[in-house]
N, C-alpha and C. Protein backbone atom coordinates (compact mmCIF):
# COMPACT_ATOMS: atom_id res chain seq x y z
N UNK A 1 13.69 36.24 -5.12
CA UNK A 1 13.33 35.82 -6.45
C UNK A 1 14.11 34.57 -6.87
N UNK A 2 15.22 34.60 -6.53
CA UNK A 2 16.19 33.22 -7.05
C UNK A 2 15.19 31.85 -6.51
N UNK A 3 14.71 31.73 -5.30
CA UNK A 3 14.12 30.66 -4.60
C UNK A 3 12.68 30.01 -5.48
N UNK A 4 12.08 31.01 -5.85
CA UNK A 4 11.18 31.11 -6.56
C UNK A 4 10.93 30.35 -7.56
N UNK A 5 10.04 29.58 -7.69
CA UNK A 5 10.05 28.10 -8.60
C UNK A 5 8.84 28.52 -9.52
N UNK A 6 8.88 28.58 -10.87
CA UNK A 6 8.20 28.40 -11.62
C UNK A 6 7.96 26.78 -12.55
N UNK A 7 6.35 27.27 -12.94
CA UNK A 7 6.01 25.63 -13.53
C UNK A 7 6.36 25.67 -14.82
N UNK A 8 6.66 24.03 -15.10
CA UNK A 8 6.53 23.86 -16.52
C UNK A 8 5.60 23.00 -17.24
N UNK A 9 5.35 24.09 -18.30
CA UNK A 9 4.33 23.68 -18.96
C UNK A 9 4.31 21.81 -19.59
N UNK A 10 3.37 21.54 -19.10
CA UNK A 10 3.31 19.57 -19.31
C UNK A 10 1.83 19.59 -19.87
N UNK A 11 2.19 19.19 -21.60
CA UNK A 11 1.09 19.29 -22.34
C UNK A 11 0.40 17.72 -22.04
N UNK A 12 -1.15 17.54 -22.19
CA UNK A 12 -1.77 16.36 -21.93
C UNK A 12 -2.10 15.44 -22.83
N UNK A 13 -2.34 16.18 -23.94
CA UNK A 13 -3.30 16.38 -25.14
C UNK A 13 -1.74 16.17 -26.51
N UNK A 14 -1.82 15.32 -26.94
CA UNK A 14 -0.68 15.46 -28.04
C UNK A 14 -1.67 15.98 -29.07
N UNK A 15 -1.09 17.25 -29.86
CA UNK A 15 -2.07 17.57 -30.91
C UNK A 15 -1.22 17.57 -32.12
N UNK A 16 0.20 16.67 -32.11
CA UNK A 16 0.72 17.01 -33.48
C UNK A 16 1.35 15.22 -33.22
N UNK A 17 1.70 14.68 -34.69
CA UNK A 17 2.37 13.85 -34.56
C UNK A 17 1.41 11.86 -34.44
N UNK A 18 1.70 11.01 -34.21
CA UNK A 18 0.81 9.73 -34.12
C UNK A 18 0.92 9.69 -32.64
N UNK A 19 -0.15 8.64 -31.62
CA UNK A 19 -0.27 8.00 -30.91
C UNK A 19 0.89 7.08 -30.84
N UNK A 20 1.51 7.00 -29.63
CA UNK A 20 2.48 6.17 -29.41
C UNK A 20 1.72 5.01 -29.00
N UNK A 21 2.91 3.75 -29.38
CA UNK A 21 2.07 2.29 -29.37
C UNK A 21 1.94 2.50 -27.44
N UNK A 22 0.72 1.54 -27.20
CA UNK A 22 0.91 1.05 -25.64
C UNK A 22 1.89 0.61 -25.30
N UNK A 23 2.30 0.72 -24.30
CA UNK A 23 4.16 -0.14 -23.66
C UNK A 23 3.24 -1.37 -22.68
N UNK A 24 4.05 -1.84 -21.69
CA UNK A 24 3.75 -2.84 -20.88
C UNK A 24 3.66 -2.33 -19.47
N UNK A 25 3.13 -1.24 -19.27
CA UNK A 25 3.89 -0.65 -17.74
C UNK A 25 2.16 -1.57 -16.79
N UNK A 26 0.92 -0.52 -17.44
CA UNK A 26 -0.19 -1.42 -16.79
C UNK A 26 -0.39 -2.51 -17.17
N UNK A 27 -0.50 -3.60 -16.24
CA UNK A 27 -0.78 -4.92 -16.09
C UNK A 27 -2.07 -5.61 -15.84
N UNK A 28 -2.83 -6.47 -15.77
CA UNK A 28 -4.07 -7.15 -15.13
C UNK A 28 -4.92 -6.85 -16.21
N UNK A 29 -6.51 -6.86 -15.83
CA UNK A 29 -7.97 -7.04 -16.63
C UNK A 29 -7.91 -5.06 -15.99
N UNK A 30 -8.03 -4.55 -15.16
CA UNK A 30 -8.64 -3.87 -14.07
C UNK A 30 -7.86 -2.56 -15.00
N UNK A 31 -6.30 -3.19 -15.18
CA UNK A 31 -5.42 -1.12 -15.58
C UNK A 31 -5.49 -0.28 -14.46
N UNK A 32 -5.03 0.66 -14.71
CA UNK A 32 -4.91 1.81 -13.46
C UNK A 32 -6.36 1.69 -13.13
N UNK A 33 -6.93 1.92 -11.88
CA UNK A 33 -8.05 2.45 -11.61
C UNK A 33 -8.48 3.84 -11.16
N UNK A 34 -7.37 4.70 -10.55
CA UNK A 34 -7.16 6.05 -10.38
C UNK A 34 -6.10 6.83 -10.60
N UNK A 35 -6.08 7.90 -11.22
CA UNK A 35 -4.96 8.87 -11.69
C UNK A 35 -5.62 10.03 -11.27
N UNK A 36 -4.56 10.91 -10.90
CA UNK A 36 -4.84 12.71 -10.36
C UNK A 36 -3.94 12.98 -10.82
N UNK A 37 -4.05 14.38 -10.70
CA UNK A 37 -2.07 15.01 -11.10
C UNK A 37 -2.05 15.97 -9.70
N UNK A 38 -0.78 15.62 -9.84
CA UNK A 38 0.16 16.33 -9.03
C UNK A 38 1.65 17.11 -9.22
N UNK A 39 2.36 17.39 -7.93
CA UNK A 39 3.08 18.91 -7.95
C UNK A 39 4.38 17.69 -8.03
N UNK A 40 5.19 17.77 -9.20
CA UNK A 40 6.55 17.40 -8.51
C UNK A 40 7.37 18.13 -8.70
N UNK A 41 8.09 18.81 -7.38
CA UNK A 41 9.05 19.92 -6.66
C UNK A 41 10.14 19.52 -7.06
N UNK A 42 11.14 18.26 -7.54
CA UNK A 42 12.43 17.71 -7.67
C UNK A 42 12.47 18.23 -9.35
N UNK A 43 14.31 19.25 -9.66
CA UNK A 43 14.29 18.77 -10.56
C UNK A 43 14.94 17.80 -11.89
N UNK A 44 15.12 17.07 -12.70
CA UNK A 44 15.62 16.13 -13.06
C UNK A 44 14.45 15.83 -14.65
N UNK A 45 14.80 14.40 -14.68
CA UNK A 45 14.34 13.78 -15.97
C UNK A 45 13.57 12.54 -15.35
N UNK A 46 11.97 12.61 -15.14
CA UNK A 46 11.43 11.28 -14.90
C UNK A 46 10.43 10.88 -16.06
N UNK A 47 11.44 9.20 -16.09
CA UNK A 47 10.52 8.63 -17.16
C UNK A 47 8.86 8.49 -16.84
N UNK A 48 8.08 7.82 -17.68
CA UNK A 48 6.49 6.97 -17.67
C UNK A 48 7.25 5.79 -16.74
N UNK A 49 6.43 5.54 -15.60
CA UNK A 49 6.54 4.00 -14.87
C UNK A 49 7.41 4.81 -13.08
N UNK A 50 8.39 5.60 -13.53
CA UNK A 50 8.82 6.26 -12.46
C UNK A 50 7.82 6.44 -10.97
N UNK A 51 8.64 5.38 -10.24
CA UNK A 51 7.93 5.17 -8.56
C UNK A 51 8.20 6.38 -8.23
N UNK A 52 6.99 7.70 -7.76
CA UNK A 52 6.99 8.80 -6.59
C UNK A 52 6.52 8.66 -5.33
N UNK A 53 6.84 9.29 -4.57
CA UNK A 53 6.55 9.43 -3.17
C UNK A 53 6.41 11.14 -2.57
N UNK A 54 5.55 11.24 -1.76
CA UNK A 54 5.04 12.38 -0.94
C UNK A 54 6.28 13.17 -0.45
N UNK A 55 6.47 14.25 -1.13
CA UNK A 55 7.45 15.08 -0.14
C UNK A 55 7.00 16.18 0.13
N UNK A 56 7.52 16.68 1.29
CA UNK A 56 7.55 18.07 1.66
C UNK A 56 6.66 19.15 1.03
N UNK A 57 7.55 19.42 0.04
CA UNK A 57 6.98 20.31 -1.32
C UNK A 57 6.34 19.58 -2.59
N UNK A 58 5.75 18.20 -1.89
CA UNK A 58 5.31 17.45 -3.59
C UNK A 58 5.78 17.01 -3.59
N UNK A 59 5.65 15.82 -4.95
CA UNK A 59 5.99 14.45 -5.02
C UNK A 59 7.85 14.30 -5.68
N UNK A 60 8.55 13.94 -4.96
CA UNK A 60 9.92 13.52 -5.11
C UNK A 60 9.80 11.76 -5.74
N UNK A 61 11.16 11.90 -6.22
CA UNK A 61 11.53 10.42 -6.63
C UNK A 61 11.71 9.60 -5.19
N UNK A 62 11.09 8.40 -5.35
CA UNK A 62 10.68 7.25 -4.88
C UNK A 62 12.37 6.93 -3.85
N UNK A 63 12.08 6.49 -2.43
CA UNK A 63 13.32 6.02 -1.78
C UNK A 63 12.78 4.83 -1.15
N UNK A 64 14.10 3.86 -1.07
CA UNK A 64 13.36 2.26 -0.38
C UNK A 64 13.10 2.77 1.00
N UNK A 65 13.78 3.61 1.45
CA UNK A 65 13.57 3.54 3.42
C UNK A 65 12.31 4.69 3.08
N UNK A 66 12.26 5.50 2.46
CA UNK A 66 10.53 6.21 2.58
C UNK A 66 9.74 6.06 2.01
N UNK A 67 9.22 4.77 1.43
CA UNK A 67 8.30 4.02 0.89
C UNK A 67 7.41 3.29 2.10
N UNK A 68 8.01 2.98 3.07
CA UNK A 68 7.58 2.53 4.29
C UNK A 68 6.78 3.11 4.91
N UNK A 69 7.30 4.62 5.09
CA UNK A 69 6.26 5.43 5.89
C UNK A 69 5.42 6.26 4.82
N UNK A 70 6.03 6.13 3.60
CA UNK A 70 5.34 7.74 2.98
C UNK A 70 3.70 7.57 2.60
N UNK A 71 2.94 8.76 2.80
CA UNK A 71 1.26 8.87 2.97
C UNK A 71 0.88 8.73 1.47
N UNK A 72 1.73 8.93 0.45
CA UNK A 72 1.32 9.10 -0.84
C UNK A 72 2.45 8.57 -1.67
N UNK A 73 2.08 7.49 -2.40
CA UNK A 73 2.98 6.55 -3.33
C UNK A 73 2.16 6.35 -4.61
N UNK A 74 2.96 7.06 -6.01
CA UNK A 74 2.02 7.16 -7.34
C UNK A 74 3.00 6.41 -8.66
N UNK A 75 2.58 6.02 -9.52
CA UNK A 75 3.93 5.94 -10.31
C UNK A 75 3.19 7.29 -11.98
N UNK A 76 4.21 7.79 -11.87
CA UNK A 76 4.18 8.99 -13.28
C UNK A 76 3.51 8.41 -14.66
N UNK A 77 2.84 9.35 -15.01
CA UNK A 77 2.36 8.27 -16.79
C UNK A 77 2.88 8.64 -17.23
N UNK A 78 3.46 9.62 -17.69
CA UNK A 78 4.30 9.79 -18.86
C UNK A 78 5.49 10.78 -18.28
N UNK A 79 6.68 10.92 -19.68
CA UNK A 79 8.03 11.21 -19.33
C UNK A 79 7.67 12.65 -19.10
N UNK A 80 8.30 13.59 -18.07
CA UNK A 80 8.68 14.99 -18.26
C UNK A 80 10.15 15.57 -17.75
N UNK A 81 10.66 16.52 -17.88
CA UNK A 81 11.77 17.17 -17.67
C UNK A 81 11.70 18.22 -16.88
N UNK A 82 12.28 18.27 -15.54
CA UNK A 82 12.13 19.51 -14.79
C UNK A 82 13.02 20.01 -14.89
N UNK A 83 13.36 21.71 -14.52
CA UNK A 83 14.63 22.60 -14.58
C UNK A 83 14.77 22.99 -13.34
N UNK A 84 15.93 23.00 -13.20
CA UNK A 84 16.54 24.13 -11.85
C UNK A 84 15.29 25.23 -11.30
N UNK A 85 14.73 25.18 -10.27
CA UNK A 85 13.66 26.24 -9.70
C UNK A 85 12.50 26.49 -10.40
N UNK A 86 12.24 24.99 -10.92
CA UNK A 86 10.82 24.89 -11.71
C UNK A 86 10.18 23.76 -11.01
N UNK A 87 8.48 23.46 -11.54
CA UNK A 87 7.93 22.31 -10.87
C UNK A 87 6.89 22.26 -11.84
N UNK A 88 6.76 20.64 -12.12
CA UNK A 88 5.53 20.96 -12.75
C UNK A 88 4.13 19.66 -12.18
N UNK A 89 3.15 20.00 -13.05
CA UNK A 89 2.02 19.42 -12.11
C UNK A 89 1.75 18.14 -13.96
N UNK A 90 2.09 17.12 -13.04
CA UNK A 90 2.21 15.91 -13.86
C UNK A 90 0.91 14.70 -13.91
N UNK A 91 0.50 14.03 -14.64
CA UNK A 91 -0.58 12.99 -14.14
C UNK A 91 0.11 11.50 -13.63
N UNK A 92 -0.44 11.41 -12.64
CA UNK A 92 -0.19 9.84 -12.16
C UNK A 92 -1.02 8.92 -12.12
N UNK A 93 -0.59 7.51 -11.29
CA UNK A 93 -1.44 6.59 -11.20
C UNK A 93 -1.69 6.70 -9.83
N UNK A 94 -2.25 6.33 -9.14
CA UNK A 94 -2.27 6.07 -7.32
C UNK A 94 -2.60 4.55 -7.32
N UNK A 95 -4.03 4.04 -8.18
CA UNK A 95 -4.15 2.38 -7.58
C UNK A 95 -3.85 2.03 -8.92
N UNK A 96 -3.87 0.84 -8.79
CA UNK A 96 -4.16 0.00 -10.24
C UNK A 96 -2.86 -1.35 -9.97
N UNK A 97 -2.60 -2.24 -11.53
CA UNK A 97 -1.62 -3.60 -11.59
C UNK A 97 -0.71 -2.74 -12.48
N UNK A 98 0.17 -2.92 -11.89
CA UNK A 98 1.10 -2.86 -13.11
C UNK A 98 2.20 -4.00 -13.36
N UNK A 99 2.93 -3.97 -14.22
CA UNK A 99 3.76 -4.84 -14.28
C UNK A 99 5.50 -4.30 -14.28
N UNK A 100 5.73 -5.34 -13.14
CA UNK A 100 7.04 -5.18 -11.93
C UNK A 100 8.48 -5.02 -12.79
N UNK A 101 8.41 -5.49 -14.35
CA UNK A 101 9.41 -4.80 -14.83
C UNK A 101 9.46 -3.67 -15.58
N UNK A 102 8.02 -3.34 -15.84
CA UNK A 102 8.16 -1.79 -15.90
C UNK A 102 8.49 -0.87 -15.25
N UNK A 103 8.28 -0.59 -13.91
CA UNK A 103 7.78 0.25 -12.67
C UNK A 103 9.33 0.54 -12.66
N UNK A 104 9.92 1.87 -12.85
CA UNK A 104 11.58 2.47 -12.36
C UNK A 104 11.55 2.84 -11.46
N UNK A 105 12.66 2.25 -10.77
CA UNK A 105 12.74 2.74 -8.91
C UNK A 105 14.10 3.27 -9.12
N UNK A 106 13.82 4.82 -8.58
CA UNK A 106 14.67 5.80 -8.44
C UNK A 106 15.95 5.31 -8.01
N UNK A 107 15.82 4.82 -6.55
CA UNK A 107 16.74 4.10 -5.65
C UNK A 107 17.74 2.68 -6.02
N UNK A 108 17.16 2.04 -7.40
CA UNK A 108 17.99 1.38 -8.10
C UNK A 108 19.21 1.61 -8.67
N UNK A 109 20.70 0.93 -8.00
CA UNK A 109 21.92 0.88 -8.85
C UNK A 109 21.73 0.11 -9.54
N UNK A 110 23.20 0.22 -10.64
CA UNK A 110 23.43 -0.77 -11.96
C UNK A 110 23.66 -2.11 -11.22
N UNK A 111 24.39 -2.41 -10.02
CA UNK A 111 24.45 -3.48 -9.16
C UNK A 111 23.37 -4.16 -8.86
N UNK A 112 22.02 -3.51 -8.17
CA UNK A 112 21.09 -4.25 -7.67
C UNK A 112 20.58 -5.01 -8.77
N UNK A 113 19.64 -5.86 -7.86
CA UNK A 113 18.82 -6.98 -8.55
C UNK A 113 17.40 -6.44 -8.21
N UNK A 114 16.89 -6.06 -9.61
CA UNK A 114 15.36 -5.56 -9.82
C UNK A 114 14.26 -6.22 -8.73
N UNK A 115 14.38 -7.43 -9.34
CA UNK A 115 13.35 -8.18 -8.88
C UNK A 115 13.50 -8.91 -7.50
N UNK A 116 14.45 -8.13 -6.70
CA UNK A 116 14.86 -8.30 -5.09
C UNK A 116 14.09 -6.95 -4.37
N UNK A 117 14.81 -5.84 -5.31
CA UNK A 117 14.20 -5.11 -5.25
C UNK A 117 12.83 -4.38 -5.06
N UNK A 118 12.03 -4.74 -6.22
CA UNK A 118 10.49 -5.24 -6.32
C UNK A 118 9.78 -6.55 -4.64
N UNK A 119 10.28 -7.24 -4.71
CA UNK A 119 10.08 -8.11 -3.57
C UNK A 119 10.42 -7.05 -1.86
N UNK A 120 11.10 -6.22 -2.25
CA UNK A 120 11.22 -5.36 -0.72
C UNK A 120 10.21 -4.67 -0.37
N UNK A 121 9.64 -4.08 -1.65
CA UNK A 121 9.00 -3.03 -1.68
C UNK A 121 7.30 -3.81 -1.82
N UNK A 122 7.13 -4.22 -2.30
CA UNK A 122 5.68 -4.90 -2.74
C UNK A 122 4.85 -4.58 -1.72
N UNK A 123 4.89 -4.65 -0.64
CA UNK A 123 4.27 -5.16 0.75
C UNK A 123 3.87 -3.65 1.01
N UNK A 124 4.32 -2.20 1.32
CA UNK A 124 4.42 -1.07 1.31
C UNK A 124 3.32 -0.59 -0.15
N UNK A 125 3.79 -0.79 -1.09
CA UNK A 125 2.86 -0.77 -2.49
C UNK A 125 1.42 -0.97 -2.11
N UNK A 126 1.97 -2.29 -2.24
CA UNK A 126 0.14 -2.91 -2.46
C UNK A 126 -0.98 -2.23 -0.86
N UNK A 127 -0.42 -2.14 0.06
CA UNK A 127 -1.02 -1.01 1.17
C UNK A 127 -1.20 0.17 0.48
N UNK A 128 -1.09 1.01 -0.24
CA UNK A 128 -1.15 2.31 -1.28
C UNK A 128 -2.01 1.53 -2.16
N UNK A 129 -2.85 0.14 -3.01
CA UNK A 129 -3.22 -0.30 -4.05
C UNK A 129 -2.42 0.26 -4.97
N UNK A 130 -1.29 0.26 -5.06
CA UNK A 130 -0.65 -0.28 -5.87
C UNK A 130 0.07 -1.34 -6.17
N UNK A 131 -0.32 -2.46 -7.28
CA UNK A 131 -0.29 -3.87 -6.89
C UNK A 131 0.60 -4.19 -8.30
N UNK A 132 2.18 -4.57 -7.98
CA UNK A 132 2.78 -5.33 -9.21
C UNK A 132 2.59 -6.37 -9.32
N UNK A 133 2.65 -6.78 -10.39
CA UNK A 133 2.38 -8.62 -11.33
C UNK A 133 3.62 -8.36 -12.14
N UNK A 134 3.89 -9.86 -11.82
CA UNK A 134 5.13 -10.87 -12.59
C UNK A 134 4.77 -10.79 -14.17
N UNK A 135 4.86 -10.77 -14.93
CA UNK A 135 4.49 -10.61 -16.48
C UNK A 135 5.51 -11.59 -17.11
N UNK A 136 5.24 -13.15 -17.40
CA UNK A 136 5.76 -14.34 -18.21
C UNK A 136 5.74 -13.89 -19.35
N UNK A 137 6.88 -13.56 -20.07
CA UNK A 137 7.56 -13.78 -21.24
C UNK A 137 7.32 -15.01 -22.17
């Protein structure tokens, strides 16, 4: 029983409260073009924009060396909170533009440089259609 992972409930539908403004995460004319939901097994705090990747048991936070090989690369729409021996089934993106300073990569220190970062990874992405854009300020 300890091993035993229960879900948490991840409402879709806000039924109390206003519409939050749009942020900047999708980019281009096009926007996401596909979203599913899925199982993520890790638990922790992932924001909206959060890079996932295919694990084992479901989708884990995003790593630069398994971005290369991994079969399934999504980024999260919105924020949820997992607990100790819980999982919950979240909506993502799979294709679409987004924009490259939105997108949170797990694997980022306070040291690195984002947009070196972004440049490692792009090439791996856009093979998944998922395609970042530069967004001029």
């Amino acid at each position: 029983m300890a091993d035993e992972k229960k879900q948490v409930e991840f409402r879709l539908i806000k039924t109390e409260g206003t519409v939050p403004p749009p942020d900047e995460l999708i980019a281009g004319n096009k926007g996401a073009v596909y979203t599913d939901i899925v199982k993520i097994s890790a638990s922790g705090t992932f924001k909206r924009g959060t890079l996932l990747m295919a694990g084992a048991d479901g989708y884990v936070a995003s790593t630069q060396e398994g971005l290369a090989t991994a079969t399934g690369i999504c980024i999260l729409c919105d924020d949820i909170t997992i607990g100790e021996n819980e999982f919950a089934e979240v909506p993502v993106y799979f294709e679409g533009e987004f924009n490259d300073a939105c997108v949170i990569l797990p694997f980022e220190g306070e040291d690195d440089d984002h947009d070196t970062l972004i440049e490692a990874i792009r090439e791996p992405l856009r093979k998944s259609k998922i395609f970042l854009r530069h967004i001029h300020e």
